[in-house]
N, C-alpha and C. Protein backbone atom coordinates (compact mmCIF):
# COMPACT_ATOMS: atom_id res chain seq x y z
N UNK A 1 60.46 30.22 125.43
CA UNK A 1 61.12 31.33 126.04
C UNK A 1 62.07 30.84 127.15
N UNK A 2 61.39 30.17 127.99
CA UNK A 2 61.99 29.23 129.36
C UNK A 2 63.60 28.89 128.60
N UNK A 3 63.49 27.66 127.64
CA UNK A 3 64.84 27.41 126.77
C UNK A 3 65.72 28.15 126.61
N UNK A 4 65.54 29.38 125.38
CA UNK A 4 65.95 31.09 125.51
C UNK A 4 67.15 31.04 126.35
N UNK A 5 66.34 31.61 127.92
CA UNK A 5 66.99 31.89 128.87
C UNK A 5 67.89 31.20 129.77
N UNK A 6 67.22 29.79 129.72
CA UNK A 6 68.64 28.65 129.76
C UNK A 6 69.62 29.08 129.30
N UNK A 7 69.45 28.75 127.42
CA UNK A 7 70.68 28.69 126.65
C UNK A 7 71.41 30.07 126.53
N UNK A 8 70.84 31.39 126.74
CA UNK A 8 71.51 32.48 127.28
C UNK A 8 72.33 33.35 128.35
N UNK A 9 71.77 31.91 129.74
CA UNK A 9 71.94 32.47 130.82
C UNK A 9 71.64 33.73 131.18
N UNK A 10 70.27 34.02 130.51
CA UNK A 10 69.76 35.01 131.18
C UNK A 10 68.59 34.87 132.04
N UNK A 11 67.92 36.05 132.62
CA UNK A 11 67.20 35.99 133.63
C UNK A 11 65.67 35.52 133.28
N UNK A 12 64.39 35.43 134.00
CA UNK A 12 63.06 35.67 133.93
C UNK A 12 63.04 36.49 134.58
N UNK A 13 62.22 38.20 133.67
CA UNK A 13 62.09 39.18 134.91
C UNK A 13 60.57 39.11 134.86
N UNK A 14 60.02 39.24 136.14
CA UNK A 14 58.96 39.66 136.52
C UNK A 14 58.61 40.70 137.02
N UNK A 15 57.69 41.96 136.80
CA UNK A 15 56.32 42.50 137.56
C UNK A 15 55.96 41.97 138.32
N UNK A 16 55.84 42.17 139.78
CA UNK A 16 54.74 42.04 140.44
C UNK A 16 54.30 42.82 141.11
N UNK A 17 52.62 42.82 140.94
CA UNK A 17 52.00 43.94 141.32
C UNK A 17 50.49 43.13 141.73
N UNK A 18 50.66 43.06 142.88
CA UNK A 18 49.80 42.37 144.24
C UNK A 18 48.78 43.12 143.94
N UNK A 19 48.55 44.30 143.91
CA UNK A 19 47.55 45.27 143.73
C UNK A 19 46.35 44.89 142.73
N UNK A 20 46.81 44.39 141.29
CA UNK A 20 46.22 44.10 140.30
C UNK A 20 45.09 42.91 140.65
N UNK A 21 46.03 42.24 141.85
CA UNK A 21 44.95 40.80 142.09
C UNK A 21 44.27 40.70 143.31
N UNK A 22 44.75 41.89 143.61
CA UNK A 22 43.79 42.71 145.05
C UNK A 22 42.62 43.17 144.56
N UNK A 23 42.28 43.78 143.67
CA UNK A 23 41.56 44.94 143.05
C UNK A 23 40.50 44.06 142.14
N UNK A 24 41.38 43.24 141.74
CA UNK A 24 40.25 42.12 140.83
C UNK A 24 39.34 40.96 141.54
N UNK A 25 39.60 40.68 142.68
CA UNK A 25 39.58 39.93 144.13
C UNK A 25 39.43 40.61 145.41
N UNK A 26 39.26 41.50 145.33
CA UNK A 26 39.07 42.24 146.97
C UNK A 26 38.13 41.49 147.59
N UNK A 27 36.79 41.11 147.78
CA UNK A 27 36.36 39.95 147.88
C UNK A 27 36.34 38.87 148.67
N UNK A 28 37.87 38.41 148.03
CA UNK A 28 38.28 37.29 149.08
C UNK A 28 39.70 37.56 149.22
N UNK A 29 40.53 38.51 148.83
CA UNK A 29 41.67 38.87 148.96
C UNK A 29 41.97 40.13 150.08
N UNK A 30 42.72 40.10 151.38
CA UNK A 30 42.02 40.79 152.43
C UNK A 30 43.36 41.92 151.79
N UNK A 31 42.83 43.34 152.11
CA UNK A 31 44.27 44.40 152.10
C UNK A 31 45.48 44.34 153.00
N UNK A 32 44.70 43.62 154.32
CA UNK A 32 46.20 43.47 154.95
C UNK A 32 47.09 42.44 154.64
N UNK A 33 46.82 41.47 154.03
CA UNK A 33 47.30 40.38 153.32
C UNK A 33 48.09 41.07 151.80
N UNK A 34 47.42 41.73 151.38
CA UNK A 34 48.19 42.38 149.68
C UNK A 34 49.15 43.46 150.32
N UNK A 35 48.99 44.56 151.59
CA UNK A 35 50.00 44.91 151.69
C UNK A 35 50.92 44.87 152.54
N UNK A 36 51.16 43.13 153.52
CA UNK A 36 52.42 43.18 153.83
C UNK A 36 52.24 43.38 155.62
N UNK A 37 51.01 43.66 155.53
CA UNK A 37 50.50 43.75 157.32
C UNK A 37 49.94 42.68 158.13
N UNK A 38 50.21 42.93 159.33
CA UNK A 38 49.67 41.12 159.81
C UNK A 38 48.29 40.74 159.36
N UNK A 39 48.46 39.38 158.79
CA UNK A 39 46.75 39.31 159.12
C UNK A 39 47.70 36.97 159.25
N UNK A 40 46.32 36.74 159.16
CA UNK A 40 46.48 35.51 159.58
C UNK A 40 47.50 34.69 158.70
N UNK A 41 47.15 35.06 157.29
CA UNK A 41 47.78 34.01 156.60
C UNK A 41 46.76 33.23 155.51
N UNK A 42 46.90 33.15 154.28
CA UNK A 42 46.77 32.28 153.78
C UNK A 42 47.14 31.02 153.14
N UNK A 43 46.23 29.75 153.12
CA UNK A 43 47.00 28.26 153.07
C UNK A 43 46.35 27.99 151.84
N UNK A 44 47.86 27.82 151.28
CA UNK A 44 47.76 27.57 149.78
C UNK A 44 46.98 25.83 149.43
N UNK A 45 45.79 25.71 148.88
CA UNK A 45 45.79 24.62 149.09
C UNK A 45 46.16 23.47 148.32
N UNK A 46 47.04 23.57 147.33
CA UNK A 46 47.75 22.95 146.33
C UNK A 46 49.45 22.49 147.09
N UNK A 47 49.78 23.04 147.96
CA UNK A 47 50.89 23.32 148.35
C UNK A 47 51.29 22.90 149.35
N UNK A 48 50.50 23.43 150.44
CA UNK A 48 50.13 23.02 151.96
C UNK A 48 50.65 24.44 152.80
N UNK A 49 51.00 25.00 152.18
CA UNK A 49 51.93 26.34 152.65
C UNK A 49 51.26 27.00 152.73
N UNK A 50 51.69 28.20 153.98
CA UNK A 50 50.86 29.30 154.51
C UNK A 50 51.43 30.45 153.56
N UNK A 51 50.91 31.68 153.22
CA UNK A 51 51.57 32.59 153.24
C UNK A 51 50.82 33.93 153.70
N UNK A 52 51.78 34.38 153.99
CA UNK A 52 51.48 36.03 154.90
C UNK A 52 51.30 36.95 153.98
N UNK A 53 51.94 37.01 152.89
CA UNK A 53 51.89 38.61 151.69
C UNK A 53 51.42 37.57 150.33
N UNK A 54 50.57 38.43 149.51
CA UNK A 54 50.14 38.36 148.23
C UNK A 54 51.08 38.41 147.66
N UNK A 55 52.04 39.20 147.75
CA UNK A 55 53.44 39.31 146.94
C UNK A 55 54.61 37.87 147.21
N UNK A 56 54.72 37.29 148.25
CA UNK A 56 54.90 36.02 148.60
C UNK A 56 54.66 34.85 147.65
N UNK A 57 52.82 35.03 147.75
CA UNK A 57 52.20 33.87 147.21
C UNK A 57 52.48 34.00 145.58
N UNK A 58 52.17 35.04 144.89
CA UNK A 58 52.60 35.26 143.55
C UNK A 58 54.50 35.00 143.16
N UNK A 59 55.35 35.07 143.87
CA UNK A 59 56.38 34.52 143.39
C UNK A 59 56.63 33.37 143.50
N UNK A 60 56.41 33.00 144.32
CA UNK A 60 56.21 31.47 144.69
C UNK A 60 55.54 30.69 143.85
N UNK A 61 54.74 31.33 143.15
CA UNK A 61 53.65 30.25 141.60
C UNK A 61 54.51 30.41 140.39
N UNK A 62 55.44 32.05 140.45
CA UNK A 62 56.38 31.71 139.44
C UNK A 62 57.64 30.66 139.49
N UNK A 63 57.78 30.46 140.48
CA UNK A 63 58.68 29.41 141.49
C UNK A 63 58.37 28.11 140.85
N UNK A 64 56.96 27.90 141.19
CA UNK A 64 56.25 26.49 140.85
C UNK A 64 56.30 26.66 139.35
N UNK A 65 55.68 27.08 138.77
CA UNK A 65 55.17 26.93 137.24
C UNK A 65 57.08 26.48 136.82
N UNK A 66 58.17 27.38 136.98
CA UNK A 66 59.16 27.02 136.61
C UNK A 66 60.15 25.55 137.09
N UNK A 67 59.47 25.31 138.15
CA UNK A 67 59.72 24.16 138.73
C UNK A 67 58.89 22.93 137.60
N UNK A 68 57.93 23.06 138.30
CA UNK A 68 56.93 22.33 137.07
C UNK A 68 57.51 22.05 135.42
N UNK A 69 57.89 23.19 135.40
CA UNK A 69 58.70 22.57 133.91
C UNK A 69 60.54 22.66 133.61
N UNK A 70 60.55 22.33 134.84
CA UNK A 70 62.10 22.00 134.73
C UNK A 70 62.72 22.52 134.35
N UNK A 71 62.64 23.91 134.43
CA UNK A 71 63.27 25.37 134.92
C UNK A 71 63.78 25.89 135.84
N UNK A 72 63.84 25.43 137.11
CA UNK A 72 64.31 25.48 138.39
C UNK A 72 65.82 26.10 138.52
N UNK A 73 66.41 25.56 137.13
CA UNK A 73 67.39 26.43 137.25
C UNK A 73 68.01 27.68 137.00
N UNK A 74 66.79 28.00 136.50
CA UNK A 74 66.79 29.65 135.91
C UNK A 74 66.97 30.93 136.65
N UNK A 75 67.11 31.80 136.85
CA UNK A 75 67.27 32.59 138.08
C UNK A 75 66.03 33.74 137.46
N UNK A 76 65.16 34.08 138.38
CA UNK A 76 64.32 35.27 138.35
C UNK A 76 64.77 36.88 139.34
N UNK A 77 64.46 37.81 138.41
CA UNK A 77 64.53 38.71 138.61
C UNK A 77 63.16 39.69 138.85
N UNK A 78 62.81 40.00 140.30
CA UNK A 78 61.79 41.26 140.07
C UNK A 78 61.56 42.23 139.86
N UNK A 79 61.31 42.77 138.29
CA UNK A 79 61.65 44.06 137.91
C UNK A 79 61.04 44.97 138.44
N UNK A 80 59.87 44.84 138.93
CA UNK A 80 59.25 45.61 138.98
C UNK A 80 58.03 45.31 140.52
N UNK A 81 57.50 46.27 141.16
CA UNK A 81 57.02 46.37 142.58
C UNK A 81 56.24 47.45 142.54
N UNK A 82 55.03 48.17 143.45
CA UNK A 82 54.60 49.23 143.62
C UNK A 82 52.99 49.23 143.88
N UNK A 83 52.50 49.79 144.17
CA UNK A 83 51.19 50.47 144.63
C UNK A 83 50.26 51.37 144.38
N UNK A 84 49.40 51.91 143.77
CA UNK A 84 49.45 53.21 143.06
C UNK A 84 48.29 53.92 144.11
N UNK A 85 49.02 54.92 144.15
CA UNK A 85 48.35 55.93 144.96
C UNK A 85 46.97 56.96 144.89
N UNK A 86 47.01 56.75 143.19
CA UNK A 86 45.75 57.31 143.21
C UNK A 86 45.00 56.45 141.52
N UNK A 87 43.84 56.88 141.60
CA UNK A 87 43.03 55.99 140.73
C UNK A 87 41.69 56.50 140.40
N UNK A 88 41.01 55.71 139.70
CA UNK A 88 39.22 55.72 139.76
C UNK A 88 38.79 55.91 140.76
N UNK A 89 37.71 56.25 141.60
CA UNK A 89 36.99 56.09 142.42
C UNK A 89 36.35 55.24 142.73
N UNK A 90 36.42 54.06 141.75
CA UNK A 90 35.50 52.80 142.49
C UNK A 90 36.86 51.48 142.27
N UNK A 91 38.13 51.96 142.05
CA UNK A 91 39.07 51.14 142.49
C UNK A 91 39.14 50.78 143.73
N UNK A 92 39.13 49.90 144.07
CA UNK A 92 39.34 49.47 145.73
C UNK A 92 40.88 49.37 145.96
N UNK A 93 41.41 50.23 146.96
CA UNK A 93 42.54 50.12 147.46
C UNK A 93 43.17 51.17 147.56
N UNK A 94 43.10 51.68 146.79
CA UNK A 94 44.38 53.07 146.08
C UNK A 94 43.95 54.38 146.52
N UNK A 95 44.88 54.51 147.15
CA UNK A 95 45.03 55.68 147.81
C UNK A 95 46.51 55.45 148.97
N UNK A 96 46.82 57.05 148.91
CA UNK A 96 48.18 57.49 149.51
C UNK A 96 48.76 56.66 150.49
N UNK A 97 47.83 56.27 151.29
CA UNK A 97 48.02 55.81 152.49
C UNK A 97 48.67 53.91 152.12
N UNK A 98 47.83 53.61 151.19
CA UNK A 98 48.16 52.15 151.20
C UNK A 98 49.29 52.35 150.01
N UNK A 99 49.51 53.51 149.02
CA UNK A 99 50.64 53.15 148.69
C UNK A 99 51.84 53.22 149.38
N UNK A 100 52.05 54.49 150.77
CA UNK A 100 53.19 54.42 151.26
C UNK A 100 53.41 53.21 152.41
N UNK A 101 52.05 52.62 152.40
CA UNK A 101 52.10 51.21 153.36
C UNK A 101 52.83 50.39 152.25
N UNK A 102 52.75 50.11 151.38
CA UNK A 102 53.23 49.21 150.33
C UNK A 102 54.57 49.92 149.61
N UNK A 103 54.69 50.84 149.07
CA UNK A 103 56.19 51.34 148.66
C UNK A 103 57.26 51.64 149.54
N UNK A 104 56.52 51.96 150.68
CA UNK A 104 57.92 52.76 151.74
C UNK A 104 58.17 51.87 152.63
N UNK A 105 57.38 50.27 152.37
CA UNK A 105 58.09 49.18 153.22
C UNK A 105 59.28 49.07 152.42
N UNK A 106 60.39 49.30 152.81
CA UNK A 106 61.48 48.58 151.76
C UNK A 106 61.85 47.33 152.43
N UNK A 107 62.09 47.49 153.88
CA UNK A 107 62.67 46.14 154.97
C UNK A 107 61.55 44.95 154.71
N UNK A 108 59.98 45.30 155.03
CA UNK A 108 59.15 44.04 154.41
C UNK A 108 59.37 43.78 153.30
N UNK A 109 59.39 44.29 151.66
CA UNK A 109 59.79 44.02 150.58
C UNK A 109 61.23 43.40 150.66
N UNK A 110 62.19 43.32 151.13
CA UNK A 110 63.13 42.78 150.85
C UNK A 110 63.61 41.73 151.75
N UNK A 111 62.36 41.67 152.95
CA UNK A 111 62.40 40.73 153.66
C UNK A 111 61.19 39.53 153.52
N UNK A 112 61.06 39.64 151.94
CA UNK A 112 59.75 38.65 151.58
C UNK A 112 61.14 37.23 151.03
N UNK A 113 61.85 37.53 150.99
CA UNK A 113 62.77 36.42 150.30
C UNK A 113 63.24 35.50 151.51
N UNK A 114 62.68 35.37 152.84
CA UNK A 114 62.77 34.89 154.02
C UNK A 114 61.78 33.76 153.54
N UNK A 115 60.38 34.19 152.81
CA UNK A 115 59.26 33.16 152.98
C UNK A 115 59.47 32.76 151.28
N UNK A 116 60.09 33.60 150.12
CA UNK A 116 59.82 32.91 148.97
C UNK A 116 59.95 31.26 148.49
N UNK A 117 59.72 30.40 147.64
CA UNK A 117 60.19 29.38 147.50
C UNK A 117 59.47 28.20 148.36
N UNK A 118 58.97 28.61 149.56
CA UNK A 118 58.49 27.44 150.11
C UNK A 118 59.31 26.18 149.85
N UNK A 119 58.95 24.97 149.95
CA UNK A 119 60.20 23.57 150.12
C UNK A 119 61.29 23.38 148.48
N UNK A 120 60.74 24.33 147.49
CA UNK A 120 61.68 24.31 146.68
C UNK A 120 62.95 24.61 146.66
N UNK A 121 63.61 25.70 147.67
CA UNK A 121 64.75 25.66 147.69
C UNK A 121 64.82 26.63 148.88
N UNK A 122 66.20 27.81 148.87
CA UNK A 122 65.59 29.18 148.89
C UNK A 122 66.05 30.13 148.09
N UNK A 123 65.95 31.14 148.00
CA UNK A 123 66.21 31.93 147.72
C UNK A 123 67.71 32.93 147.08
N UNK A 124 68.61 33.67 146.16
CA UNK A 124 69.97 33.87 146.45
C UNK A 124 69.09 35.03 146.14
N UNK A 125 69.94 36.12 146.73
CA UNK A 125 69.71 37.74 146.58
C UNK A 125 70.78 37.92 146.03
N UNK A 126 70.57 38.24 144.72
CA UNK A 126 72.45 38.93 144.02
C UNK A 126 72.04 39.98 143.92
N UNK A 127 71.18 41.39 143.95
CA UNK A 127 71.45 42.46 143.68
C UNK A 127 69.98 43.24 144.24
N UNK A 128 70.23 43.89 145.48
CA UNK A 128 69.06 45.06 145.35
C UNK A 128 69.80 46.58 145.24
N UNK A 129 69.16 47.03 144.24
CA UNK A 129 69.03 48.18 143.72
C UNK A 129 68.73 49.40 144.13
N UNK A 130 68.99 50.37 144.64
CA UNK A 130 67.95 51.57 144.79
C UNK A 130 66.95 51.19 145.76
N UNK A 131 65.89 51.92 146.02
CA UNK A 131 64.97 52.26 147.30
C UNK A 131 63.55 52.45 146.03
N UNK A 132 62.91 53.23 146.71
CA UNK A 132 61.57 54.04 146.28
C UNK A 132 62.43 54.92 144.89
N UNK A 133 61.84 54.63 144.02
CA UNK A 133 62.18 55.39 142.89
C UNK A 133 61.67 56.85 142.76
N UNK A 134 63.27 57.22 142.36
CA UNK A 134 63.77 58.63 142.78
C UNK A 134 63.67 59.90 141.91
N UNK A 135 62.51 60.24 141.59
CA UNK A 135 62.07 60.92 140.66
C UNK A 135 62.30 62.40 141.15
N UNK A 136 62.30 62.78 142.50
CA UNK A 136 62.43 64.29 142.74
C UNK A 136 60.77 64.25 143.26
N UNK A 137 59.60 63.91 142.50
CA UNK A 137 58.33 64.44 142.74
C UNK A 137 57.60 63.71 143.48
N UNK A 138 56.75 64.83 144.41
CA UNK A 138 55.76 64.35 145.34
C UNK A 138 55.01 62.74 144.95
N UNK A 139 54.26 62.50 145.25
CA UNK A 139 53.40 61.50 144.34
C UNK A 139 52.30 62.31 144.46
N UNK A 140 51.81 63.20 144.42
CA UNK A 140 50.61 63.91 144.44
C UNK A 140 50.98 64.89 142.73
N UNK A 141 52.35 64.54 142.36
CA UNK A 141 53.11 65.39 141.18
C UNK A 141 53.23 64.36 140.18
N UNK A 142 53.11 62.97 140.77
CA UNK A 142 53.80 61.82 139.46
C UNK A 142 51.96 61.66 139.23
N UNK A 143 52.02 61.41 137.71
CA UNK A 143 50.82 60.76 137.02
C UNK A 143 50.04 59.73 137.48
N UNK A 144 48.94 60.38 137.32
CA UNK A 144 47.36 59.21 137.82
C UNK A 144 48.00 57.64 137.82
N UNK A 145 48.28 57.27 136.83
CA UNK A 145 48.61 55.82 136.59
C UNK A 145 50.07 55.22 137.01
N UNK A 146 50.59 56.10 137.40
CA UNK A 146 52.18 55.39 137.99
C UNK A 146 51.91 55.57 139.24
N UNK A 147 52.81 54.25 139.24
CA UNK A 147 53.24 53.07 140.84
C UNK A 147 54.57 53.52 140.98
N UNK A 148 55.05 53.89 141.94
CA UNK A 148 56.19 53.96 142.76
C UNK A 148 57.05 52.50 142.59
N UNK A 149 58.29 52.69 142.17
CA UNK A 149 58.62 51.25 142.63
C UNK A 149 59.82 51.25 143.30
N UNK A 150 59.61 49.88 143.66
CA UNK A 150 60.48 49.73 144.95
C UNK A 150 62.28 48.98 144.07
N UNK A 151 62.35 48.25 144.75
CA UNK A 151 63.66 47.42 144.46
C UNK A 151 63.65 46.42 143.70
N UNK A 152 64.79 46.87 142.93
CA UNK A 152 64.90 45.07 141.81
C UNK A 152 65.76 44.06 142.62
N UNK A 153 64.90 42.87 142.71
CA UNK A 153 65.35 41.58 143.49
C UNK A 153 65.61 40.78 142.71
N UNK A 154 67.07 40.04 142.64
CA UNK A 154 67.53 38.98 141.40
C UNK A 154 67.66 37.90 142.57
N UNK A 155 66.93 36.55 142.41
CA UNK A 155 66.29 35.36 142.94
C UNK A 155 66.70 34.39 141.76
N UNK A 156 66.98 33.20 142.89
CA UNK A 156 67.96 32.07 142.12
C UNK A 156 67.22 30.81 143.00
N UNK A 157 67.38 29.57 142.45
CA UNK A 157 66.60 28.56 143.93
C UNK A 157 68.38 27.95 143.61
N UNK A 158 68.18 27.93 145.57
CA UNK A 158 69.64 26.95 145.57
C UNK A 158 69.22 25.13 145.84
């Protein structure tokens, strides 16, 4: 696939959704860490690097893995972002409050490309998109299973 997108000059888009590996990991994965609020930091220990957001640390492995195979020059795109506001009852996390902590950051979300990349390069921003996706409806109106999403971020390593 990696090849593909070489020889097309097209993108890798990614999902990411911090939430999924919050929820599967709560545990040892703290909430203020998945959504973007101070907490200490975690040190990657493969890496040596700290990072502050779950959303951070997960692009950054797509970073590596593409590094790792000599892909580096590919440019990634994040299609996709969000939080979901409501759920199961024995989901850990979800609820209103931590999705508009996590969707209605737009300045933290688009100020995660400050820490992406770690010593691989940094970062190019060619295109953010839109805000909080603009449906007209409450989120108490959008469906059990939809995430709000935030902005598409197109990421390049220079």
């Amino acid at each position: 696939m990696m090849s593909f997108l070489r020889q097309t000059r097209s993108f890798l888009m990614v999902n990411a959704y911090p939430f999924f590996a919050y929820s599967a990991n709560g545990d040892v994965i703290s909430l203020d860490y998945a959504l973007f609020r101070d907490n200490p930091g975690v040190m990657d220990a493969s890496n040596g690097l700290l990072y502050y957001t779950l959303f951070d640390a997960q692009i950054d492995a797509v970073f590596a893995a593409m590094s790792t195979l000599k892909y580096d020059d590919l440019q990634m795109m994040v299609t996709g972002i969000g939080w979901p506001f409501k759920g199961d009852e024995n989901e850990a996390g979800v609820s209103e409050e931590n999705a508009a902590t996590y969707n209605d950051d737009a300045s933290t979300i688009r100020g995660f490309a400050a820490s992406v990349c770690g010593s691989m390069g940094e970062p190019i921003i060619g295109a953010l998109e839109g805000s909080v996706q603009n449906t007209g409806a409450s989120p108490l109106e959008l469906e059990k299973d939809e995430m709000l999403l935030s902005d598409s971020l197109l990421l390049g390593l220079t």
